[in-house]
C-alpha atoms as a PDB file:
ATOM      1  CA  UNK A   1     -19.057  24.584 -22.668  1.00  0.00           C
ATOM      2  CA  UNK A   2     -21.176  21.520 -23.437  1.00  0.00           C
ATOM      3  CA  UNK A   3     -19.575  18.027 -22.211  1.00  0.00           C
ATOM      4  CA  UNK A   4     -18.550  15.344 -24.588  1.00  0.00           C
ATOM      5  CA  UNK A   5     -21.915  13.402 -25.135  1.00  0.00           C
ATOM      6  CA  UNK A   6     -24.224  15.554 -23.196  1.00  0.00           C
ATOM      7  CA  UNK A   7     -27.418  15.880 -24.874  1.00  0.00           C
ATOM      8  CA  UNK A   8     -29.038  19.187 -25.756  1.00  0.00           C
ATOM      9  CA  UNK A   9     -31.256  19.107 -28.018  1.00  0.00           C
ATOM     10  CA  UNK A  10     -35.053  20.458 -28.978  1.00  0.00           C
ATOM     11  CA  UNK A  11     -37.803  19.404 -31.495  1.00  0.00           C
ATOM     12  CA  UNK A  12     -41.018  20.731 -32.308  1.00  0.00           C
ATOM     13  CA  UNK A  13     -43.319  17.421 -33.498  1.00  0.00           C
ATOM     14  CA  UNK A  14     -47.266  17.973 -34.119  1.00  0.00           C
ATOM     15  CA  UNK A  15     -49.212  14.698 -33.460  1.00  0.00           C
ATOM     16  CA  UNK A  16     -52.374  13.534 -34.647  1.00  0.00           C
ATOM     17  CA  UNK A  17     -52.516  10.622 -32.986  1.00  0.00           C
ATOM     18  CA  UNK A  18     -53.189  10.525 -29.115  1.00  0.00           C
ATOM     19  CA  UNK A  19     -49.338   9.605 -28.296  1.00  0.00           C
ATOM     20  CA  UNK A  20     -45.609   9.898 -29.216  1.00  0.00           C
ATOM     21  CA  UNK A  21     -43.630   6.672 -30.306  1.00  0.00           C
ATOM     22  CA  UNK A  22     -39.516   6.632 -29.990  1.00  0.00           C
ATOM     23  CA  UNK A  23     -37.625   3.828 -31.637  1.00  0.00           C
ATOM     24  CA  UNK A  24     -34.083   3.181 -33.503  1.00  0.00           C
ATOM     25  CA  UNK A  25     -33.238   2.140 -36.747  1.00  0.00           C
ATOM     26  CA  UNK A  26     -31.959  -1.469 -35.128  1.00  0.00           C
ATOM     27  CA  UNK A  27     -35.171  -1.693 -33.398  1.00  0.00           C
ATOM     28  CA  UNK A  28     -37.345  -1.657 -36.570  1.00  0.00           C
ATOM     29  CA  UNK A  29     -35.150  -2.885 -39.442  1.00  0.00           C
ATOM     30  CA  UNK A  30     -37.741  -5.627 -40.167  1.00  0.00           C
ATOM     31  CA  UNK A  31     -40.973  -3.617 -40.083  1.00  0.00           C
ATOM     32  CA  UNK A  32     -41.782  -3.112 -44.007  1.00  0.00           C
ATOM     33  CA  UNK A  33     -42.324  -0.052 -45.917  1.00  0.00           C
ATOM     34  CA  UNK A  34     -46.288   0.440 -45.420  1.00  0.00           C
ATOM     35  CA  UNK A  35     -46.805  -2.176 -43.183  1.00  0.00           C
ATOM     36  CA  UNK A  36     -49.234  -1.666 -40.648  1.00  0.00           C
ATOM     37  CA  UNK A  37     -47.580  -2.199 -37.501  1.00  0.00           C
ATOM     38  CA  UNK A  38     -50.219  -0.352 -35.293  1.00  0.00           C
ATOM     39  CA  UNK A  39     -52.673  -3.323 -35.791  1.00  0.00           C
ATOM     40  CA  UNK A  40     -49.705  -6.243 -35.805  1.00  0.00           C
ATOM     41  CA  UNK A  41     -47.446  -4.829 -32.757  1.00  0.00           C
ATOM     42  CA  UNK A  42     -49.355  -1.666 -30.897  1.00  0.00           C
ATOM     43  CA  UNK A  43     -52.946  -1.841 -30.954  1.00  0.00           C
ATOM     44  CA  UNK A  44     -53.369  -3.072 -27.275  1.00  0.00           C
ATOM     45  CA  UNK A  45     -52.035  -1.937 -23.748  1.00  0.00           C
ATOM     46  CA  UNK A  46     -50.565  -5.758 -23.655  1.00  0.00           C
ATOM     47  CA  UNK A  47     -48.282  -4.877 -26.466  1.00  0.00           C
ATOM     48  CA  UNK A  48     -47.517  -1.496 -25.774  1.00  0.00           C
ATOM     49  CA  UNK A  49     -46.492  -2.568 -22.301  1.00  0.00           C
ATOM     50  CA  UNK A  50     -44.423  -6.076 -24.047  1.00  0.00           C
ATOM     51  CA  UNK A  51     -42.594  -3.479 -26.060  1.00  0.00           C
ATOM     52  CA  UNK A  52     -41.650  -1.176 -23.654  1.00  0.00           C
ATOM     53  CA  UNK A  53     -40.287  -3.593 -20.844  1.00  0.00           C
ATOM     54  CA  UNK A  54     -37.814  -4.831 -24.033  1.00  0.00           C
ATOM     55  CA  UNK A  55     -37.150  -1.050 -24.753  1.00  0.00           C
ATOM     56  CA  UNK A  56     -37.109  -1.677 -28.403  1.00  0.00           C
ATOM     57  CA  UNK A  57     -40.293   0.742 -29.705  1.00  0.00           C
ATOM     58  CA  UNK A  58     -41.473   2.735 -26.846  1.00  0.00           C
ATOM     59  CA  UNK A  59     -44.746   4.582 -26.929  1.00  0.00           C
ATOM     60  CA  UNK A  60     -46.803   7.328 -23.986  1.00  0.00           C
ATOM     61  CA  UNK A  61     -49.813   8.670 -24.528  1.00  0.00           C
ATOM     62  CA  UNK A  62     -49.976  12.412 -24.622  1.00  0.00           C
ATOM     63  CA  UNK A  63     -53.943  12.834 -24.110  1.00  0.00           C
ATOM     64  CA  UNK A  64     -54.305  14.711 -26.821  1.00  0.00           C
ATOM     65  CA  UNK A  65     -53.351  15.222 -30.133  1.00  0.00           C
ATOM     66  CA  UNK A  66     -51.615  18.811 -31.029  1.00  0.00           C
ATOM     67  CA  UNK A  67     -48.072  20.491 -31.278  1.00  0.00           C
ATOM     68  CA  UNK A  68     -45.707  19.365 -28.575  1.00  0.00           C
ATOM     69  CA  UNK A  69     -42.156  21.109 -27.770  1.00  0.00           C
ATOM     70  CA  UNK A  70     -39.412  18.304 -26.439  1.00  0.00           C
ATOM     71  CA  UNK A  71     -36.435  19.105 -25.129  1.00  0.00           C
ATOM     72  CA  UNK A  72     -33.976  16.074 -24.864  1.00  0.00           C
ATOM     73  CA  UNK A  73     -31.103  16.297 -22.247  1.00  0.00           C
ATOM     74  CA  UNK A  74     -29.062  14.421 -20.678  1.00  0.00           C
ATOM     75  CA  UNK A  75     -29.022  12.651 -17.085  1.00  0.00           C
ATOM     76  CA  UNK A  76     -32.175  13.268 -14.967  1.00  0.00           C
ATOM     77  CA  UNK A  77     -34.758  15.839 -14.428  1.00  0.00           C
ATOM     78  CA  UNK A  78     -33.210  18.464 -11.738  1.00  0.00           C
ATOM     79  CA  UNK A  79     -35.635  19.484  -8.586  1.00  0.00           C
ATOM     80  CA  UNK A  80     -36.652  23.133 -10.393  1.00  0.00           C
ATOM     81  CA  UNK A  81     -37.707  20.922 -13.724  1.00  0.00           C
ATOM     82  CA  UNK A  82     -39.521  18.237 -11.380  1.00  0.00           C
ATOM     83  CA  UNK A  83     -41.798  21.240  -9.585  1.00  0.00           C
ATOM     84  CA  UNK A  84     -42.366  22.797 -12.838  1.00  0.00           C
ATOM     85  CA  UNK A  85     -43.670  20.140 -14.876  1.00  0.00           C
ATOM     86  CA  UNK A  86     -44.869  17.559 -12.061  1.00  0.00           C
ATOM     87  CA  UNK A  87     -46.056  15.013 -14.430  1.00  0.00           C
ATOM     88  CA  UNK A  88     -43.521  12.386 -15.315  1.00  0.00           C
ATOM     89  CA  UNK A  89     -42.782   8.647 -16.413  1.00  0.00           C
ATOM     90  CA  UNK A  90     -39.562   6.749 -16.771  1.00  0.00           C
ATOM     91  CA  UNK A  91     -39.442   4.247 -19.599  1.00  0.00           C
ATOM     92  CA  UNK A  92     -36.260   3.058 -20.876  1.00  0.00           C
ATOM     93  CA  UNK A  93     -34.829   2.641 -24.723  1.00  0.00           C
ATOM     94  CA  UNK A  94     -32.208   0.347 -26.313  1.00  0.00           C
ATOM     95  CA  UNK A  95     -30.571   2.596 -29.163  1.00  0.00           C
ATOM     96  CA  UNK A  96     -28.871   0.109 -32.146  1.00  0.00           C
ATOM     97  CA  UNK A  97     -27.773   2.402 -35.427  1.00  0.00           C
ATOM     98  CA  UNK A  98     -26.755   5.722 -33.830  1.00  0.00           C
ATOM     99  CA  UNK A  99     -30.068   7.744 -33.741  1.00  0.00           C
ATOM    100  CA  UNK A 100     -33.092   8.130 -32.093  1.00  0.00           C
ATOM    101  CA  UNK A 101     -36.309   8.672 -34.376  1.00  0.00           C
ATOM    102  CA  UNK A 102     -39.761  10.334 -32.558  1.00  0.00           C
ATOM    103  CA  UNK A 103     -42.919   9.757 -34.383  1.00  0.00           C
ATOM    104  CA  UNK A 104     -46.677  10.460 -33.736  1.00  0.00           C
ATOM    105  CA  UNK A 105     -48.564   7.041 -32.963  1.00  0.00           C
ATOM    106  CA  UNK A 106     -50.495   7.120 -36.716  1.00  0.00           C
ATOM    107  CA  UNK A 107     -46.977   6.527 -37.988  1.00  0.00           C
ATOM    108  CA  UNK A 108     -47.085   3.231 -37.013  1.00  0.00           C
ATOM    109  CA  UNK A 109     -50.328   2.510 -38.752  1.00  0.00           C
ATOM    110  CA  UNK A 110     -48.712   2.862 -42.544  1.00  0.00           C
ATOM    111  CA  UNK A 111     -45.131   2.638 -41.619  1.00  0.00           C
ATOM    112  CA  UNK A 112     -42.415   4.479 -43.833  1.00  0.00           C
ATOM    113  CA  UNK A 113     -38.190   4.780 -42.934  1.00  0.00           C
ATOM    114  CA  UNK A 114     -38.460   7.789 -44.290  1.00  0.00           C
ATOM    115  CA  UNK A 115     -38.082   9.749 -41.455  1.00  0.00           C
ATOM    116  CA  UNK A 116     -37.609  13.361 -41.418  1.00  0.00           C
ATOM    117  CA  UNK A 117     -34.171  14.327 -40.252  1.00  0.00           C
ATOM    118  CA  UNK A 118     -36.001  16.933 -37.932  1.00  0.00           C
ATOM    119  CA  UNK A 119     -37.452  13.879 -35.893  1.00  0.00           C
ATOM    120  CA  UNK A 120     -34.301  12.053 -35.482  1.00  0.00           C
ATOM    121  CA  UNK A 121     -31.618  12.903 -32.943  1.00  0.00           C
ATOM    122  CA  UNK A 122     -28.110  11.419 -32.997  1.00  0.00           C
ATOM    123  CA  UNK A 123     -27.778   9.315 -30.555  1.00  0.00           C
ATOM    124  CA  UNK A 124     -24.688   7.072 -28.698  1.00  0.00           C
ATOM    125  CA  UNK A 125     -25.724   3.061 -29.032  1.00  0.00           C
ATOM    126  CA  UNK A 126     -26.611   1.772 -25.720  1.00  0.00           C
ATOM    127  CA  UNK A 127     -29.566   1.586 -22.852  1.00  0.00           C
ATOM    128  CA  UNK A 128     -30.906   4.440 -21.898  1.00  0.00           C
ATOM    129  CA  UNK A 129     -33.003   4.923 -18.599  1.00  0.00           C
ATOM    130  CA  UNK A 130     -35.803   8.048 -20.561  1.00  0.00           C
ATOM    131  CA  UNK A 131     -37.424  10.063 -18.029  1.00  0.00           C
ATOM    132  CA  UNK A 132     -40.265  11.931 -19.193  1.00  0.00           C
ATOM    133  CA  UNK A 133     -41.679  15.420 -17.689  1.00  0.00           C
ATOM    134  CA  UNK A 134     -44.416  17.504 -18.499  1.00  0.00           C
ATOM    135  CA  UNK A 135     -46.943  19.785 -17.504  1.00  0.00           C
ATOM    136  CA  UNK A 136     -50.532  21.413 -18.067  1.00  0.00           C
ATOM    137  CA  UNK A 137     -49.974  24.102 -21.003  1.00  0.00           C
ATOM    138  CA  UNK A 138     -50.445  27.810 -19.928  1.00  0.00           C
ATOM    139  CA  UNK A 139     -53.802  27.839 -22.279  1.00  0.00           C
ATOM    140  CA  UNK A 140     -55.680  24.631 -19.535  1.00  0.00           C
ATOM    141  CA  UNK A 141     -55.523  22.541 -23.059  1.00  0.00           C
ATOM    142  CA  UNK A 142     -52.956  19.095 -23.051  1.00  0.00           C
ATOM    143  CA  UNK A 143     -51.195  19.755 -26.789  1.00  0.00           C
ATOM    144  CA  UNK A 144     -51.385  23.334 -26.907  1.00  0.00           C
ATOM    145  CA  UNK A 145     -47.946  24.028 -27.632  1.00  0.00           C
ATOM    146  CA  UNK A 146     -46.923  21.639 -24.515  1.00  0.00           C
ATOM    147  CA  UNK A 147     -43.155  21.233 -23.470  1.00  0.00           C
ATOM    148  CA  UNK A 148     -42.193  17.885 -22.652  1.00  0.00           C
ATOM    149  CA  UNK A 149     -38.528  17.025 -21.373  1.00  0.00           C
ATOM    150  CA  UNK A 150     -36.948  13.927 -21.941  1.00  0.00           C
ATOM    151  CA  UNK A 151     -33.865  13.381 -20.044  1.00  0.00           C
ATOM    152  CA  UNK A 152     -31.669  10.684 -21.331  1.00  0.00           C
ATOM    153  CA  UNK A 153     -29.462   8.717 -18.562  1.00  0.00           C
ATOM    154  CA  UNK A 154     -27.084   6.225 -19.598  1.00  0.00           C
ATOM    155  CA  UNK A 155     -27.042   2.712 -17.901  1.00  0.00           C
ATOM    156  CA  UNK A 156     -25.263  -0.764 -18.369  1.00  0.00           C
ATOM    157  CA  UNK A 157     -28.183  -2.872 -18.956  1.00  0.00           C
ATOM    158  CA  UNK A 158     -31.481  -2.486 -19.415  1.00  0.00           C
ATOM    159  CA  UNK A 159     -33.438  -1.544 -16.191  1.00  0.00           C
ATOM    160  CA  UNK A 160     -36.393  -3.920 -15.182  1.00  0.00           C
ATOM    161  CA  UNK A 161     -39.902  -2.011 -16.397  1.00  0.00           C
ATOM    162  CA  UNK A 162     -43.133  -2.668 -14.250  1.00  0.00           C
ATOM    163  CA  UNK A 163     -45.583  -1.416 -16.990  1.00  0.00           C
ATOM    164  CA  UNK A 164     -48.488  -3.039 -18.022  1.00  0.00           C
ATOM    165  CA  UNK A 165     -50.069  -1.180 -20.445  1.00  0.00           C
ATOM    166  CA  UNK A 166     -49.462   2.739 -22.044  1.00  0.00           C
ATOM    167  CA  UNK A 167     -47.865   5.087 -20.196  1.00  0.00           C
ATOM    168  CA  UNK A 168     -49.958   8.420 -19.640  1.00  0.00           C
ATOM    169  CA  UNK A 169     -48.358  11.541 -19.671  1.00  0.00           C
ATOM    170  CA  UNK A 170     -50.860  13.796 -19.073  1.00  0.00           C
ATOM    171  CA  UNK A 171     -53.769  13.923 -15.499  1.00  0.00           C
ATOM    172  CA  UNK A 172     -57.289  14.469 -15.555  1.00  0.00           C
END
């Protein structure tokens, strides 16, 4: 039996871009339909890294574009989930408007609410600490049908981010 609030949930998403962009509806209720918010807001490691230390629109770079498999859960990654997919960062995300929306990066360069309702998850308001695990595809290719986890761990206020430019999620 699932606990009240724990998170279970998984989504396919193929990228073009190079990276995966999370965000909520309070975070991005004054970007405009079309606008190109890549260029304005993204474009640079400076204001990828501005963006996620406020936890409003929170980007990683994948390595590669291709179709990804991520599985959101609650909590932190357990011991068994850290062997198996060694790579991992911890961002952190400030949901406002009761969902979480994942996009591919090239979203952001023509930007449209109209989200598909198989991108969003349904979401709790509040911080979230957002670890992020992955690991080398069975075929040796980053985006070849590649799981990533994302565990989801509740906090009080929003947790004090060192990062100063994109997050990689993926080794050479």
């Amino acid at each position: 039996m699932k606990k009240q609030n724990e998170i279970s949930h998984d989504m396919d998403l193929v990228i073009d871009g190079m990276g995966i962009v999370l965000y909520s509806d309070g975070a991005v209720q004054d970007i405009e339909e079309g606008e190109d918010y890549y260029s304005k807001e993204f474009s640079s490691p400076e204001q990828v890294a501005k963006h996620i230390k406020k936890g409003d629109v929170i980007g990683f770079n994948t390595g590669s574009s291709g179709s990804y498999s991520l599985k959101f859960r609650s909590g932190y990654p357990s011991e068994a989930i850290e062997r198996e997919y060694p790579i991992s960062i911890r961002l952190a995300i400030v949901v406002q408007g009761g969902k979480l929306s994942v996009i591919d990066l090239f979203w952001l360069m023509e930007w449209s609410n109209d989200i598909p309702i198989e991108q969003q998850l349904l979401l709790e308001d509040g911080i979230y600490h957002v670890t992020i695990s992955t690991g080398m595809p069975e075929s040796g290719t980053w985006g070849d049908h590649q799981q990533i986890y994302l565990f989801l761990n509740r906090l009080l206020e929003m947790p004090e981010l060192t990062w100063t430019g994109v997050p990689q999620l993926f080794s050479v």
